[in-house]
N, C-alpha and C. Protein backbone atom coordinates (compact mmCIF):
# COMPACT_ATOMS: atom_id res chain seq x y z
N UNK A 1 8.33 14.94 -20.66
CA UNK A 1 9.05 13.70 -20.59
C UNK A 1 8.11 12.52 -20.88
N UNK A 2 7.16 12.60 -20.57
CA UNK A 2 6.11 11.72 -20.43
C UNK A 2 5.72 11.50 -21.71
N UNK A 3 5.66 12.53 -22.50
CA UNK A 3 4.89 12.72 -24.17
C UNK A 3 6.30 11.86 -25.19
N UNK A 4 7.46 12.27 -24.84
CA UNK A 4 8.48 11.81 -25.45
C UNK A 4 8.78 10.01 -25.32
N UNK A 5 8.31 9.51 -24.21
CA UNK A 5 8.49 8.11 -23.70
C UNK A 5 7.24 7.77 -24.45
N UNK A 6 6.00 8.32 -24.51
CA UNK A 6 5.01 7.93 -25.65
C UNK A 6 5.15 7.63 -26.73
N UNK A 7 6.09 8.85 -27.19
CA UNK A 7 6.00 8.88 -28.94
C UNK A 7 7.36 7.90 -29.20
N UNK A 8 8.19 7.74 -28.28
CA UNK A 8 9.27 6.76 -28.68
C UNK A 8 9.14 5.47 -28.54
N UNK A 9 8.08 4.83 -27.56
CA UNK A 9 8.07 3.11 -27.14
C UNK A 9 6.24 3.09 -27.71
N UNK A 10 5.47 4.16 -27.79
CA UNK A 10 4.04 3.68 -28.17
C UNK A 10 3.11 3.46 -26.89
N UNK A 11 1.78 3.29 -26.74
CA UNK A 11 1.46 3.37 -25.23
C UNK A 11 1.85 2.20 -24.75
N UNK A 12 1.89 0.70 -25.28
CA UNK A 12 1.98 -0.33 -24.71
C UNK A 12 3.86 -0.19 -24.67
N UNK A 13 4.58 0.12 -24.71
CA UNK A 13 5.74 0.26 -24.62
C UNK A 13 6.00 1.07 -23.76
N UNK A 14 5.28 2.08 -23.46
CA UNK A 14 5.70 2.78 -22.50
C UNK A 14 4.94 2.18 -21.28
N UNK A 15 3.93 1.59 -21.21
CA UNK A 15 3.45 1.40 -19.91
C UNK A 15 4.53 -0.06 -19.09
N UNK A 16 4.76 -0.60 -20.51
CA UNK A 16 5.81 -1.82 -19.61
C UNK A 16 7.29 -1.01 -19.42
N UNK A 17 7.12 -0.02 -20.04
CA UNK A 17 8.85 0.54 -19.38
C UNK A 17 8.39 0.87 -18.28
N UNK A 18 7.42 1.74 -18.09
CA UNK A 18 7.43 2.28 -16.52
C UNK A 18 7.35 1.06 -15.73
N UNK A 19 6.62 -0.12 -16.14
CA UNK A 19 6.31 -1.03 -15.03
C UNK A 19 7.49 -1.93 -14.67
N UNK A 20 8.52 -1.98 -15.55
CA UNK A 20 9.55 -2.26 -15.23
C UNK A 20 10.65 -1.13 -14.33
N UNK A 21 10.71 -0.54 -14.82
CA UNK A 21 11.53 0.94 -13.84
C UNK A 21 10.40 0.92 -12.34
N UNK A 22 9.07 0.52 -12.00
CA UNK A 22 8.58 0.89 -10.65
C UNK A 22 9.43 -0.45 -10.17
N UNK A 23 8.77 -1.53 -10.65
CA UNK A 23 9.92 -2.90 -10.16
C UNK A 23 10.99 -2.80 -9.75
N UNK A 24 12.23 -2.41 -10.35
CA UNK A 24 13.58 -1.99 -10.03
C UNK A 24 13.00 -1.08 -8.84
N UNK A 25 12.40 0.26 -8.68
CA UNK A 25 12.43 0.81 -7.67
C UNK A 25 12.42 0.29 -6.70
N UNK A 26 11.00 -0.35 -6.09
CA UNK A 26 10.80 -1.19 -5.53
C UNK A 26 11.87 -2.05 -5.10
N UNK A 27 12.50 -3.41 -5.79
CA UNK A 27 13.29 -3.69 -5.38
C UNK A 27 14.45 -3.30 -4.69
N UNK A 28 14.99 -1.92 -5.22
CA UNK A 28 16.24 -1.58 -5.11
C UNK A 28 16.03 -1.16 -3.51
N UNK A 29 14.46 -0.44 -3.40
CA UNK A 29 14.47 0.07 -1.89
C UNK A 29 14.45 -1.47 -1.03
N UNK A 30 13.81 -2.74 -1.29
CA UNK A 30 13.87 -3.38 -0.51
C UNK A 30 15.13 -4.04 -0.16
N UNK A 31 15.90 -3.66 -1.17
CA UNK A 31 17.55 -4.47 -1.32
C UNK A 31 18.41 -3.21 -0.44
N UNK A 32 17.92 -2.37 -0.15
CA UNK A 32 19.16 -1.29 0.46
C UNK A 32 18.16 -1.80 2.27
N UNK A 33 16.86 -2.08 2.23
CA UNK A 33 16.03 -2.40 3.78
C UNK A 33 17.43 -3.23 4.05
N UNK A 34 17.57 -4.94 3.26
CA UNK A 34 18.02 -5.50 3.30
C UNK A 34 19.45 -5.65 4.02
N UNK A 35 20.02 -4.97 2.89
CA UNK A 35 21.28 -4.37 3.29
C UNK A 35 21.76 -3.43 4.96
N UNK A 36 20.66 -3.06 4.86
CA UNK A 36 21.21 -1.85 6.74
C UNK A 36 20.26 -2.93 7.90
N UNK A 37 19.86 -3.70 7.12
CA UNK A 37 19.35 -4.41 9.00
C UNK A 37 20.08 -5.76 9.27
N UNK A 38 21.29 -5.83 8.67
CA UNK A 38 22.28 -6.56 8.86
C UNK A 38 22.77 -6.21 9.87
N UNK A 39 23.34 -7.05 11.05
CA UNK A 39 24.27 -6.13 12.01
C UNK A 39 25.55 -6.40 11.53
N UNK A 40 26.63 -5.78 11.47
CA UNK A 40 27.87 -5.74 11.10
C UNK A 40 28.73 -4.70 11.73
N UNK A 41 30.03 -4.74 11.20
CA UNK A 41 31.13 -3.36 11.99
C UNK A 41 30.55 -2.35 11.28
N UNK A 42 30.58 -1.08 11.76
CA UNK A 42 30.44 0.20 11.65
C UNK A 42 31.04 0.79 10.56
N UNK A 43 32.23 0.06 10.12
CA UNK A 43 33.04 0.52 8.96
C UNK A 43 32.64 -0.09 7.88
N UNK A 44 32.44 -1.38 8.16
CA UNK A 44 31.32 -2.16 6.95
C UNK A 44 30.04 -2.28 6.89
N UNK A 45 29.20 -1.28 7.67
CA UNK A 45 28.19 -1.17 7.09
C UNK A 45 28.05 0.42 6.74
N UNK A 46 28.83 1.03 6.73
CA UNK A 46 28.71 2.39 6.40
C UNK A 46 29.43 2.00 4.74
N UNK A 47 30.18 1.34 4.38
CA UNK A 47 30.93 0.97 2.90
C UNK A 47 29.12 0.08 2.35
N UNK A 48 28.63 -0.78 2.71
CA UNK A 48 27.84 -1.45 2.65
C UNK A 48 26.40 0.10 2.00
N UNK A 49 26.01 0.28 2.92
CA UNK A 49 25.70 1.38 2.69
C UNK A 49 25.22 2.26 1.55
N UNK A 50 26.56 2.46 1.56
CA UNK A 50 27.33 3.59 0.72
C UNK A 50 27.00 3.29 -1.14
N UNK A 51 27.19 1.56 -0.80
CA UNK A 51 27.24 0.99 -2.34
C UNK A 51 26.06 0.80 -2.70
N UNK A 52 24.99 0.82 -1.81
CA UNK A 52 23.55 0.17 -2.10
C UNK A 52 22.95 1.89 -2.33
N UNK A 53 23.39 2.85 -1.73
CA UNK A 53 22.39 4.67 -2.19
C UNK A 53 22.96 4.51 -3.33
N UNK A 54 24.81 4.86 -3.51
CA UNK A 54 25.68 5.03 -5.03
C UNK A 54 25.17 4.53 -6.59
N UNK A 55 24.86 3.03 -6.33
CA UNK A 55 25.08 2.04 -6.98
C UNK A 55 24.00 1.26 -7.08
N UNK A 56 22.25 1.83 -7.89
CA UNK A 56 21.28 1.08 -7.77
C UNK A 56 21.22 -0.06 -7.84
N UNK A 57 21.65 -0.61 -9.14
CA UNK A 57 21.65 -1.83 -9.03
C UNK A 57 22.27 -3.06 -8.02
N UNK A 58 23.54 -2.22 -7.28
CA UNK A 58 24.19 -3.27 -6.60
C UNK A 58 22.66 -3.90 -5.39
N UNK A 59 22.26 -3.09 -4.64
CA UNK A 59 21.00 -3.80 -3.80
C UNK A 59 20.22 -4.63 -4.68
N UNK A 60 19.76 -4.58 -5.89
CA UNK A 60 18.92 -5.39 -6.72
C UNK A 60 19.36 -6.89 -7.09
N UNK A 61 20.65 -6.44 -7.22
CA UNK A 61 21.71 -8.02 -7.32
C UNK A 61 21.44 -8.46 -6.04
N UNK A 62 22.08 -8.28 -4.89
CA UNK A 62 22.13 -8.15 -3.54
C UNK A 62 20.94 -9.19 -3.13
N UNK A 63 19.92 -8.74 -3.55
CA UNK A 63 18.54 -9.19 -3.05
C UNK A 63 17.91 -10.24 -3.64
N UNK A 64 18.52 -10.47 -5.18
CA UNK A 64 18.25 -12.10 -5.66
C UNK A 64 18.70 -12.99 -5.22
N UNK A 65 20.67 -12.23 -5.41
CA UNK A 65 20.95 -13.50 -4.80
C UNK A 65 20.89 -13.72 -2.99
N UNK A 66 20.38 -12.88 -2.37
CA UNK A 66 19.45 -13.04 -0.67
C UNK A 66 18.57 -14.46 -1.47
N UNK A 67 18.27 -14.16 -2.27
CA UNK A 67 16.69 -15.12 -2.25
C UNK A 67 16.93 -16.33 -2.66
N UNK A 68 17.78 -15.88 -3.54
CA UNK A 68 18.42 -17.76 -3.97
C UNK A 68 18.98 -18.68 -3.08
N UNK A 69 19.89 -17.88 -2.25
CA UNK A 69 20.51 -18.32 -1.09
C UNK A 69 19.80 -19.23 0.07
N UNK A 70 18.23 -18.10 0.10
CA UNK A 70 17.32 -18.20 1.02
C UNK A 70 16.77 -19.70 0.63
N UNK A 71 16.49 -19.82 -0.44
CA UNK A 71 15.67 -21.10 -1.57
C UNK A 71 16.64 -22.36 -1.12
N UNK A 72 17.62 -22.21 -1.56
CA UNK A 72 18.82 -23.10 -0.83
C UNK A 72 18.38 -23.92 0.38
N UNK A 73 18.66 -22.64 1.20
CA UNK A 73 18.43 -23.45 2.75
C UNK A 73 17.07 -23.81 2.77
N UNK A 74 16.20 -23.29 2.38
CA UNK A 74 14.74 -23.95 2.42
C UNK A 74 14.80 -25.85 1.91
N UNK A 75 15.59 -25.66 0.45
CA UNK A 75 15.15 -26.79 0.31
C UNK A 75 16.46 -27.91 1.45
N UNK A 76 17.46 -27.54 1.86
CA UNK A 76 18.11 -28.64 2.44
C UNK A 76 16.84 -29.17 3.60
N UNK A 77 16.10 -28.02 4.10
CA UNK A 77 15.59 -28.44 5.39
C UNK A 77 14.95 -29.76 5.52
């Protein structure tokens, strides 16, 4: 797999694909942290959940806009 991601993007192509795919990882795990240390009902955080293991990207969205949100209230303060 590794030889094939070589010969198709080149080394500098492949090293920014991977470094982009660890990023997403990364994020996605900090966007699902995100997601379960919410307290909420039991039924909505098990749906909650559910969408952030299913659905990588949904935690990655999830977690920008956490941050934008976050930026927000920073600057009213």
């Amino acid at each position: 797999m590794l030889e094939t991601l070589y010969n198709y993007f080149g080394f500098v192509g492949s090293l920014i694909f991977s470094f982009v795919i660890f990023i997403f990882f990364v994020f996605w795990i900090a966007g699902v942290a995100g997601i379960t240390s919410r307290n909420r009902p039991m039924a909505k955080q098990i749906i909650f959940f559910s969408l952030a293991i299913f659905i990588p990207p949904y935690p990655v969205l999830w977690l920008i806009a956490d941050m934008i949100k976050q930026k927000r209230q920073l600057r009213r303060l």
